[in-house]
PDB file of N, CA and C in Angstrom:
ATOM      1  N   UNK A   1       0.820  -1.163   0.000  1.00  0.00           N
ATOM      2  CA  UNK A   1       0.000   0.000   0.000  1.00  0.00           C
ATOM      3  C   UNK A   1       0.881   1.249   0.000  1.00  0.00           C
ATOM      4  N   UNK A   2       0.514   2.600  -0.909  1.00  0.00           N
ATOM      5  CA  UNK A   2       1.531   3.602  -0.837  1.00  0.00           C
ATOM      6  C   UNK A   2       1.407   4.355  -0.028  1.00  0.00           C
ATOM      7  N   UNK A   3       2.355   4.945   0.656  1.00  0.00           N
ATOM      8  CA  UNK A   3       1.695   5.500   2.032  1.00  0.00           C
ATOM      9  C   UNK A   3       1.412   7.257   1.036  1.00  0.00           C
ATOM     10  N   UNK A   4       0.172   7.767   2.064  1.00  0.00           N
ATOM     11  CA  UNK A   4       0.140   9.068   1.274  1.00  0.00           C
ATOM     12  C   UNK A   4       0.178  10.146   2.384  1.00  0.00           C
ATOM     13  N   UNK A   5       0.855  11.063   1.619  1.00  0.00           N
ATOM     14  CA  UNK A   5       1.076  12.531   2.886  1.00  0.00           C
ATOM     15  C   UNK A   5      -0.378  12.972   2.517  1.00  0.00           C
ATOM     16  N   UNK A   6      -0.935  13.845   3.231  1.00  0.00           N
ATOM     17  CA  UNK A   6      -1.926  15.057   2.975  1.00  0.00           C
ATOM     18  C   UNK A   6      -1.726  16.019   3.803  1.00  0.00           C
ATOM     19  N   UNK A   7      -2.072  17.193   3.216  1.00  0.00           N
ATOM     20  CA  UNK A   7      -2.145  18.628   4.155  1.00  0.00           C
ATOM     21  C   UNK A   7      -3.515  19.176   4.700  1.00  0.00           C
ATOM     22  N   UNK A   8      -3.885  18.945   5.725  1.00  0.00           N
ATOM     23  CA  UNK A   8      -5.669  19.265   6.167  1.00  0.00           C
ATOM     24  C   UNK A   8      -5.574  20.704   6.117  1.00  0.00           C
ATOM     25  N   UNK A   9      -4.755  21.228   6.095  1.00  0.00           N
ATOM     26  CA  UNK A   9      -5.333  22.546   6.639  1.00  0.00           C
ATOM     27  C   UNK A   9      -6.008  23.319   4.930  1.00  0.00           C
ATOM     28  N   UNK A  10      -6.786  24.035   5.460  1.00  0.00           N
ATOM     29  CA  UNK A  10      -7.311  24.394   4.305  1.00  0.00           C
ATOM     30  C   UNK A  10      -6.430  25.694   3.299  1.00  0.00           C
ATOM     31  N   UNK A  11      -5.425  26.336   4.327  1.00  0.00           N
ATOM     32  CA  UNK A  11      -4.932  27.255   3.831  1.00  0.00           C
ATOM     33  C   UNK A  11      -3.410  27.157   3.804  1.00  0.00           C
ATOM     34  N   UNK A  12      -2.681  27.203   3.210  1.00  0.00           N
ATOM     35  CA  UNK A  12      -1.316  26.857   3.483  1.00  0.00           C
ATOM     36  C   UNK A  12      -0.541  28.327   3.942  1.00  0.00           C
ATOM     37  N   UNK A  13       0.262  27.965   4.826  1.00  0.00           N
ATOM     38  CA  UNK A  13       0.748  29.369   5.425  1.00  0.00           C
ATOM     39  C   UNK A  13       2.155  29.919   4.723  1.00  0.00           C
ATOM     40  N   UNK A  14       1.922  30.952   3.678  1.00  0.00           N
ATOM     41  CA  UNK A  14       2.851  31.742   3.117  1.00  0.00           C
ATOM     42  C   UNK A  14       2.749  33.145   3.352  1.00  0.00           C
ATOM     43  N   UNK A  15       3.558  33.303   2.579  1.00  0.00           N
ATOM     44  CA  UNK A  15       3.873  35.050   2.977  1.00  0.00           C
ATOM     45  C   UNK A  15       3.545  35.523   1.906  1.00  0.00           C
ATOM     46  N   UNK A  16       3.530  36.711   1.561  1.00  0.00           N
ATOM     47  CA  UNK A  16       2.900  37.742   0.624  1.00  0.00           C
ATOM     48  C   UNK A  16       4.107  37.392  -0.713  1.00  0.00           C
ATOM     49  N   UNK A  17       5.046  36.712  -0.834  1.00  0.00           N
ATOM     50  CA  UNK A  17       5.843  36.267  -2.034  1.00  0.00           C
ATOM     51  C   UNK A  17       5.508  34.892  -2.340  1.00  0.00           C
ATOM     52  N   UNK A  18       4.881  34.001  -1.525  1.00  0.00           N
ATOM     53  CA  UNK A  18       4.224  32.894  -2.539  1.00  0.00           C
ATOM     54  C   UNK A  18       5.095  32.105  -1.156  1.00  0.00           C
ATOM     55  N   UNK A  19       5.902  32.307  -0.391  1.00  0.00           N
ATOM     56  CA  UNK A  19       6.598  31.368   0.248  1.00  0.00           C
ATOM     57  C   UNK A  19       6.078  30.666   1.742  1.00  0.00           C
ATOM     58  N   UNK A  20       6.443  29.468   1.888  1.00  0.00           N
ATOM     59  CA  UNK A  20       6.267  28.779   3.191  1.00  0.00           C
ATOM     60  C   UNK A  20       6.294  29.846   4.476  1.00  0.00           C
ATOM     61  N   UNK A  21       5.668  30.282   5.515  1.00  0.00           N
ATOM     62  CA  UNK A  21       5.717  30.920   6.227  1.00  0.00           C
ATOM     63  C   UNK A  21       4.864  30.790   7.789  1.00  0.00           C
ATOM     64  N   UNK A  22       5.275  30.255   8.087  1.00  0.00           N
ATOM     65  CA  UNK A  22       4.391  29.951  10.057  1.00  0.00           C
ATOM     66  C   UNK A  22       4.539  28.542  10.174  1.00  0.00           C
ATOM     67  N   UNK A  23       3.502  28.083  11.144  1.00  0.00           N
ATOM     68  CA  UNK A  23       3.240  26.315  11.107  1.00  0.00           C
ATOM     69  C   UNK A  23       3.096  25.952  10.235  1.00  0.00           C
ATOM     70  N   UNK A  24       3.749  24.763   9.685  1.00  0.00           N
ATOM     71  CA  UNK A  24       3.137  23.617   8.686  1.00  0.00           C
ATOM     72  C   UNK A  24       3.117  22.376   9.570  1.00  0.00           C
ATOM     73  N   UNK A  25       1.818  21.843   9.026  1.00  0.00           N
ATOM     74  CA  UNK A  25       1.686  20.717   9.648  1.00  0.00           C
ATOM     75  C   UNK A  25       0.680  19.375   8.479  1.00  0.00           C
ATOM     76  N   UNK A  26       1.373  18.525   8.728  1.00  0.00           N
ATOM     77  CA  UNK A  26       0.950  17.793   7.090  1.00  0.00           C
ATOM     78  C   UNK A  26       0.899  16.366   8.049  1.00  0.00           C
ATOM     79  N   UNK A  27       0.044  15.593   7.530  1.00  0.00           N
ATOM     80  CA  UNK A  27      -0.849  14.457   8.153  1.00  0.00           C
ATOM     81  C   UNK A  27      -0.948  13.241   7.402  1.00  0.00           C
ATOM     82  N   UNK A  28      -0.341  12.257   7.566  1.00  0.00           N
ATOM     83  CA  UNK A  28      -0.447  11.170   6.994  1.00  0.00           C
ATOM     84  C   UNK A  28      -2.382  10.776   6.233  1.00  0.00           C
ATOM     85  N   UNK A  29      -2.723   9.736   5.573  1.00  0.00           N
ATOM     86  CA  UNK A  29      -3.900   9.354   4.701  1.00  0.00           C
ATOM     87  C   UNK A  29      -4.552   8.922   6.088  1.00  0.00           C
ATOM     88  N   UNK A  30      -3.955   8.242   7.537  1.00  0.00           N
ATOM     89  CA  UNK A  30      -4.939   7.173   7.826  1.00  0.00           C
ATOM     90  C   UNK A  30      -5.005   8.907   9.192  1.00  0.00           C
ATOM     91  N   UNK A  31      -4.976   9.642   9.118  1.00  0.00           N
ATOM     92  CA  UNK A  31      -4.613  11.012  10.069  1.00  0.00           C
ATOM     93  C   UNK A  31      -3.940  10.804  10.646  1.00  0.00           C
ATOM     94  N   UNK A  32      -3.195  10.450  11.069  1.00  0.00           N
ATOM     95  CA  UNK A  32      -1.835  10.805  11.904  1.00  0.00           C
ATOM     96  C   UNK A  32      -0.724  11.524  11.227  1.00  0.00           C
ATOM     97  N   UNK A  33      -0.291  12.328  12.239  1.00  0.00           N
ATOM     98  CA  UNK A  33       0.724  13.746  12.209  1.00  0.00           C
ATOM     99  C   UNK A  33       1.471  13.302  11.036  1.00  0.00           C
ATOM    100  N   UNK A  34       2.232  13.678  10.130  1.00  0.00           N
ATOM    101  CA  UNK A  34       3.586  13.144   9.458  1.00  0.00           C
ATOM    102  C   UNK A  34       4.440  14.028   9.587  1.00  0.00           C
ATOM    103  N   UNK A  35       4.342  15.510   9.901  1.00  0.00           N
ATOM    104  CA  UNK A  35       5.344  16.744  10.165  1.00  0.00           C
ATOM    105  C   UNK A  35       4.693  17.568  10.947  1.00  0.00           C
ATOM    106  N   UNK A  36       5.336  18.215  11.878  1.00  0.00           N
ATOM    107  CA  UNK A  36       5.316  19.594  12.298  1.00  0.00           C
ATOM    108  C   UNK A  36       5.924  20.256  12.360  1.00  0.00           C
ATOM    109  N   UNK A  37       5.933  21.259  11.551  1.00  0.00           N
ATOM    110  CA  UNK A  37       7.439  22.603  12.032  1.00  0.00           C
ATOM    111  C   UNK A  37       7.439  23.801  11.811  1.00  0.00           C
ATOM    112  N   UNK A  38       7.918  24.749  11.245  1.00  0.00           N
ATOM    113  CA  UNK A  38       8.038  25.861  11.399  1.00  0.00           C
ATOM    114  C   UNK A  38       8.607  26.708  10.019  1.00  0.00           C
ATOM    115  N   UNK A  39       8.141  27.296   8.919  1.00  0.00           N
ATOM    116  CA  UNK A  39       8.726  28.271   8.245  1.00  0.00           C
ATOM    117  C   UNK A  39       9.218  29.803   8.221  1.00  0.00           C
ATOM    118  N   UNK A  40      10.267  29.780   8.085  1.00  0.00           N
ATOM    119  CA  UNK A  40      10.434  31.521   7.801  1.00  0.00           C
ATOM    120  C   UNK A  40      10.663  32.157   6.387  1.00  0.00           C
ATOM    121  N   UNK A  41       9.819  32.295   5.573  1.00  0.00           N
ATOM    122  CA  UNK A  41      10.293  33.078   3.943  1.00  0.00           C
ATOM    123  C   UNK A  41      10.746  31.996   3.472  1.00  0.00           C
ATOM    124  N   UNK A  42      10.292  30.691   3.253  1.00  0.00           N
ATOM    125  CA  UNK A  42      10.304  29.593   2.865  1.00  0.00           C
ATOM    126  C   UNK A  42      11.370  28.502   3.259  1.00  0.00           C
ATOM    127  N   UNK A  43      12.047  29.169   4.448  1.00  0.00           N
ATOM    128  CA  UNK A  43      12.755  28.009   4.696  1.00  0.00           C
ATOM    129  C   UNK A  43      12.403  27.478   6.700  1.00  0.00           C
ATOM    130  N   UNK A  44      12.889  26.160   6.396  1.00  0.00           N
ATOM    131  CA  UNK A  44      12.772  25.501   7.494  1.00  0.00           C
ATOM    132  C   UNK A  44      13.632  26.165   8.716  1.00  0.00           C
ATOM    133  N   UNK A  45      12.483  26.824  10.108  1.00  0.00           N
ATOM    134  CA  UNK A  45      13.559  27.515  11.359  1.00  0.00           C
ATOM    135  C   UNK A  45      12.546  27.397  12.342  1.00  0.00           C
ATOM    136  N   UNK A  46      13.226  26.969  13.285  1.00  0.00           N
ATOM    137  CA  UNK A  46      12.311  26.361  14.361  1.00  0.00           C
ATOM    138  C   UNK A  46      12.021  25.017  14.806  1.00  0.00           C
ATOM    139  N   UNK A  47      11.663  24.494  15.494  1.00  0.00           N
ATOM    140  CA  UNK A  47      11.228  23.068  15.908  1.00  0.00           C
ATOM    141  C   UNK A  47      10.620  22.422  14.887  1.00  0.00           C
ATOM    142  N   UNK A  48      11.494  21.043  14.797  1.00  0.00           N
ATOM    143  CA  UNK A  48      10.569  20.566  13.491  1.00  0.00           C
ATOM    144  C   UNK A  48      10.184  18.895  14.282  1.00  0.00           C
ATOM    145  N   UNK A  49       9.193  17.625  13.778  1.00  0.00           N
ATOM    146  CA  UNK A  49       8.886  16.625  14.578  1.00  0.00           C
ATOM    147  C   UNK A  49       8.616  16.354  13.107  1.00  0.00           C
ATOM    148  N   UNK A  50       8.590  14.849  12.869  1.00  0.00           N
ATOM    149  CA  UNK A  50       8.374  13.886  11.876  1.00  0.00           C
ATOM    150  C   UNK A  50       7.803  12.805  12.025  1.00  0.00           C
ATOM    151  N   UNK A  51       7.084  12.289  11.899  1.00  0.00           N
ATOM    152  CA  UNK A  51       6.843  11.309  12.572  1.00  0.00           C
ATOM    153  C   UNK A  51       6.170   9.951  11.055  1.00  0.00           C
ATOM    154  N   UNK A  52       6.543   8.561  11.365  1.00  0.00           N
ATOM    155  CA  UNK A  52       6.448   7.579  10.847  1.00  0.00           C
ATOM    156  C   UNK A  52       4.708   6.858  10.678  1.00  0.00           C
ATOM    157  N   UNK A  53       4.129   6.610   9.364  1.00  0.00           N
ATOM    158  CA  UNK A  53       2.685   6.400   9.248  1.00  0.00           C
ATOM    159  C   UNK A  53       1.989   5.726  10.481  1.00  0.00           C
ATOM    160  N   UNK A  54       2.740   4.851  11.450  1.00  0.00           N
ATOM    161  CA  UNK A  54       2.249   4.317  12.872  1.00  0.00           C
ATOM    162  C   UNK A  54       2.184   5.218  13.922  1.00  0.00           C
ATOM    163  N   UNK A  55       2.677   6.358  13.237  1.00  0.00           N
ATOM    164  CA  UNK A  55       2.406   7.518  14.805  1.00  0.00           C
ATOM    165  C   UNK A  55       3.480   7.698  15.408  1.00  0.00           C
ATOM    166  N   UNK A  56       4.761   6.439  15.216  1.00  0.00           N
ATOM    167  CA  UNK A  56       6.050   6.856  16.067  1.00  0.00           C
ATOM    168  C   UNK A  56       6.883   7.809  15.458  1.00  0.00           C
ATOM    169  N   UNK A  57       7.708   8.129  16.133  1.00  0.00           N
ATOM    170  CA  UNK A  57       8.850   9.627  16.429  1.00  0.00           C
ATOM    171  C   UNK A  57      10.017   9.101  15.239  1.00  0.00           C
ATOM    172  N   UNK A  58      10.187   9.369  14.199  1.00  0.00           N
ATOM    173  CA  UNK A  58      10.714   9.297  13.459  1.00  0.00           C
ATOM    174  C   UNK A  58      12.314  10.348  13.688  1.00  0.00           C
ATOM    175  N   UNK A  59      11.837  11.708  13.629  1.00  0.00           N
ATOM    176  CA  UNK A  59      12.881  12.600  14.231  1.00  0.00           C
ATOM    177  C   UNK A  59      12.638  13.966  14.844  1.00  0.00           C
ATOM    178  N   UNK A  60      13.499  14.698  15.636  1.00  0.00           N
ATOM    179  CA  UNK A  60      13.119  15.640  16.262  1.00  0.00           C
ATOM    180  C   UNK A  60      14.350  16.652  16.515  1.00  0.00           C
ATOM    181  N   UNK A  61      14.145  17.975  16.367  1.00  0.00           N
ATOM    182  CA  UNK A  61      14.979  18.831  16.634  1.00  0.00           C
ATOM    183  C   UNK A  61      14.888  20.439  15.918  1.00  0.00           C
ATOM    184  N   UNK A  62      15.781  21.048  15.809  1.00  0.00           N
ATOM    185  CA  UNK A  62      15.609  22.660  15.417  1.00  0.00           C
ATOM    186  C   UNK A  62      16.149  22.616  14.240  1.00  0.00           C
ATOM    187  N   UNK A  63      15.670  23.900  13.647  1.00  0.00           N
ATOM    188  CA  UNK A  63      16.357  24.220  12.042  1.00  0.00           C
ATOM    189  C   UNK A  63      16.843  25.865  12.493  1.00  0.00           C
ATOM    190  N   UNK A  64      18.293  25.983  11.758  1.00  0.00           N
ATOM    191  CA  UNK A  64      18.171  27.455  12.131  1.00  0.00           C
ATOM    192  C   UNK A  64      18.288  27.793  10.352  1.00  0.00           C
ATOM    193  N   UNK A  65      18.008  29.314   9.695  1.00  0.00           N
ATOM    194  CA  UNK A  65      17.753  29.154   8.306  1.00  0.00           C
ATOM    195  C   UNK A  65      17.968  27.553   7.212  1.00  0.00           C
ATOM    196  N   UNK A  66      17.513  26.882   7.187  1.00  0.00           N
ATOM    197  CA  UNK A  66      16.968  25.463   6.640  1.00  0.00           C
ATOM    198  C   UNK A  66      18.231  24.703   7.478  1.00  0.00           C
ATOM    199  N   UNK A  67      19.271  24.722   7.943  1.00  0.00           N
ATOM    200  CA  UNK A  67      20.239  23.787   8.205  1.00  0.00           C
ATOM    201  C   UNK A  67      19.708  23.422  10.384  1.00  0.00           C
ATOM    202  N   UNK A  68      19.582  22.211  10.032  1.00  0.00           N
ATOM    203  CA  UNK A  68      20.168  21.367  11.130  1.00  0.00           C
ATOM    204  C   UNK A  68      21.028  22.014  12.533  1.00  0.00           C
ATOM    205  N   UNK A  69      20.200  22.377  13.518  1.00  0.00           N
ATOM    206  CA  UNK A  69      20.966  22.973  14.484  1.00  0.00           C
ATOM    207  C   UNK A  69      20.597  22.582  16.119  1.00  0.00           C
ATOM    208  N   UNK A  70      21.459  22.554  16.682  1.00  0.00           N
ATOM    209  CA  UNK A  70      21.446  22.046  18.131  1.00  0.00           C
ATOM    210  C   UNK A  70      20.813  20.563  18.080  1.00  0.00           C
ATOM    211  N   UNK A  71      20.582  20.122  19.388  1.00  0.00           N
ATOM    212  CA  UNK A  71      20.261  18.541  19.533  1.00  0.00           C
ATOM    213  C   UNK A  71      19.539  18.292  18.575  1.00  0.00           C
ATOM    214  N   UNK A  72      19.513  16.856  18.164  1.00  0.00           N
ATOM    215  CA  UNK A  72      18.251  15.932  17.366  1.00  0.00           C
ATOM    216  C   UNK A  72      18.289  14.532  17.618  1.00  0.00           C
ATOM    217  N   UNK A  73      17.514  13.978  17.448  1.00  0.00           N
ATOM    218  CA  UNK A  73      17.356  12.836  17.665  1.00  0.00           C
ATOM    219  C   UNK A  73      16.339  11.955  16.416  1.00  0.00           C
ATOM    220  N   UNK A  74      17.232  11.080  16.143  1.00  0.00           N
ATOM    221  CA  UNK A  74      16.772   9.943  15.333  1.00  0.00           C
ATOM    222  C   UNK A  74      15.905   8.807  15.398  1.00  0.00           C
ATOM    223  N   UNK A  75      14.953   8.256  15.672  1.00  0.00           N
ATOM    224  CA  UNK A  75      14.293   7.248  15.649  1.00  0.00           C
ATOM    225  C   UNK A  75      14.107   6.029  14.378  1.00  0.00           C
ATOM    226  N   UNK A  76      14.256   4.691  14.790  1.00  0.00           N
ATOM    227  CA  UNK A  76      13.328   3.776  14.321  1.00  0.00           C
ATOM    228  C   UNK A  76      11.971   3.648  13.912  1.00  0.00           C
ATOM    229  N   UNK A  77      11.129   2.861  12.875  1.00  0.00           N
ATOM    230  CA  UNK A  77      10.266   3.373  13.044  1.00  0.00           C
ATOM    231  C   UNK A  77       9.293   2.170  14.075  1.00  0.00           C
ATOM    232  N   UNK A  78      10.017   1.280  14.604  1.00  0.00           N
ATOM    233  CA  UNK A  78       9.432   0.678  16.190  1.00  0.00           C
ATOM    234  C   UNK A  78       9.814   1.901  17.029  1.00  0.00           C
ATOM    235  N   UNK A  79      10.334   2.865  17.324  1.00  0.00           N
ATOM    236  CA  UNK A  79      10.169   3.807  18.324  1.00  0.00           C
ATOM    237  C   UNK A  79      11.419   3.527  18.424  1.00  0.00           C
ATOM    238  N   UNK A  80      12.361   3.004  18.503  1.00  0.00           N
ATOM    239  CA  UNK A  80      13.697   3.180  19.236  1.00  0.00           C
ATOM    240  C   UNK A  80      14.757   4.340  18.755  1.00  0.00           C
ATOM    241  N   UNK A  81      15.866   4.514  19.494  1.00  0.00           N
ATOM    242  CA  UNK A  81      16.399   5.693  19.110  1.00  0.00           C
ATOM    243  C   UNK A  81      17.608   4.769  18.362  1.00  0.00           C
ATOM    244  N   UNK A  82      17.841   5.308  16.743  1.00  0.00           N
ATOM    245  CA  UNK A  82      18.822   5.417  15.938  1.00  0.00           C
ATOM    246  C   UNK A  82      19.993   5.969  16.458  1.00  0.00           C
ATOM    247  N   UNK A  83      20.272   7.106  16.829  1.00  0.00           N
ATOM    248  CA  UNK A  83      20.845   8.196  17.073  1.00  0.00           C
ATOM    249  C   UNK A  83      20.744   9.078  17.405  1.00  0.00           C
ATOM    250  N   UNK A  84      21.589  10.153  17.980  1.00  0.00           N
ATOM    251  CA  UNK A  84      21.086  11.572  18.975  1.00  0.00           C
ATOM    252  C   UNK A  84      22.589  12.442  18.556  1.00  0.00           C
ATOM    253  N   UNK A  85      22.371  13.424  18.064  1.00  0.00           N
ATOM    254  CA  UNK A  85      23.391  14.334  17.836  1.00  0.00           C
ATOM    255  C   UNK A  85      23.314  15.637  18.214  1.00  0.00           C
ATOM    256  N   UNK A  86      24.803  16.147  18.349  1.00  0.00           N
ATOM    257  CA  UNK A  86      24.361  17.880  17.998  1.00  0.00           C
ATOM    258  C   UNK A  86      24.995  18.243  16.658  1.00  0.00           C
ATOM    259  N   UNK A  87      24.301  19.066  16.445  1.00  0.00           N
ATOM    260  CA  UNK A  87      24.463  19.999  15.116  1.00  0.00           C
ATOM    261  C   UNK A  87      24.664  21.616  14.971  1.00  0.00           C
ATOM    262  N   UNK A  88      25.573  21.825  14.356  1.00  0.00           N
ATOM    263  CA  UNK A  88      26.135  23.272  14.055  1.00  0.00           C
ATOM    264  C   UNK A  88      26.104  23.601  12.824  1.00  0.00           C
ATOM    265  N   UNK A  89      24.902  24.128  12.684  1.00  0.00           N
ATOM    266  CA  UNK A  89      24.655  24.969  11.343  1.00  0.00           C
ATOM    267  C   UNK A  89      24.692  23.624  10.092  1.00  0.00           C
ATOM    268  N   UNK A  90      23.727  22.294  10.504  1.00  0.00           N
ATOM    269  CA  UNK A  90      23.810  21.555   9.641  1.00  0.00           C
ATOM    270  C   UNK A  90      25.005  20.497   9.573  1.00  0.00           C
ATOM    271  N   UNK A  91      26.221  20.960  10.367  1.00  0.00           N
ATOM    272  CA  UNK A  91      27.320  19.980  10.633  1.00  0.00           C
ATOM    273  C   UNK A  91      26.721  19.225  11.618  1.00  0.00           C
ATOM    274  N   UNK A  92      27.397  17.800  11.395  1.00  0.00           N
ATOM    275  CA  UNK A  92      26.592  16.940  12.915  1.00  0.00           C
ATOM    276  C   UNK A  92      28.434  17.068  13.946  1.00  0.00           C
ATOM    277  N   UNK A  93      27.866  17.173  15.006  1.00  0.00           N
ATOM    278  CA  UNK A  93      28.879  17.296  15.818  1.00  0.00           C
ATOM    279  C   UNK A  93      29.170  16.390  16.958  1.00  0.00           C
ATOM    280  N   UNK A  94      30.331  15.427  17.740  1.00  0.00           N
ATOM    281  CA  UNK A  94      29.979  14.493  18.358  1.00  0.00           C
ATOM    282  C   UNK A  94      29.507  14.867  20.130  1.00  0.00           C
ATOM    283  N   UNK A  95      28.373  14.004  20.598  1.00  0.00           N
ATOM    284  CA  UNK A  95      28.040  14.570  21.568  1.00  0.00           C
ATOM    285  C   UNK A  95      28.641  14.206  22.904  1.00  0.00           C
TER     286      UNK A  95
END
């Protein structure tokens, strides 16, 4: 079966140039979450969460302008943790 993303919300949140801008939040076919995070002028900044078509924690952590910043954490998609890093500006760094 293909898994399918959808976006419920009725309005997508951009800015007055056509771009990604506030919460996005996009929802797997059977409803459960598949993203939550945060745009600024179309790029990824802020807390972002991912999560796997069963509902588990896929990954978690911050974006600072689209790159990878401070803690994150990796998941399985049984729930277990892959990995846990920090990140500097998108570099992974050892913790």
């Amino acid at each position: 079966m293909k898994k399918k993303i959808v976006t419920t919300k009725d309005k997508e949140p951009k800015n007055e140039l056509g771009q990604l801008h506030g919460l996005w939040e996009t929802y797997w076919g059977n409803g459960k979450p598949a993203l939550k995070g945060n745009f600024i002028n179309g790029k990824r900044d802020g807390y972002y969460e991912c999560y796997y078509d069963n509902g588990s924690l896929s990954y978690k952590g911050h974006y600072v302008d689209d790159k990878e910043h401070g803690y994150w954490e990796h998941h399985h998609y049984d729930g277990k943790v892959e990995y846990k890093g920090n990140y500097d500006m998108g570099v992974m760094r050892p913790i």
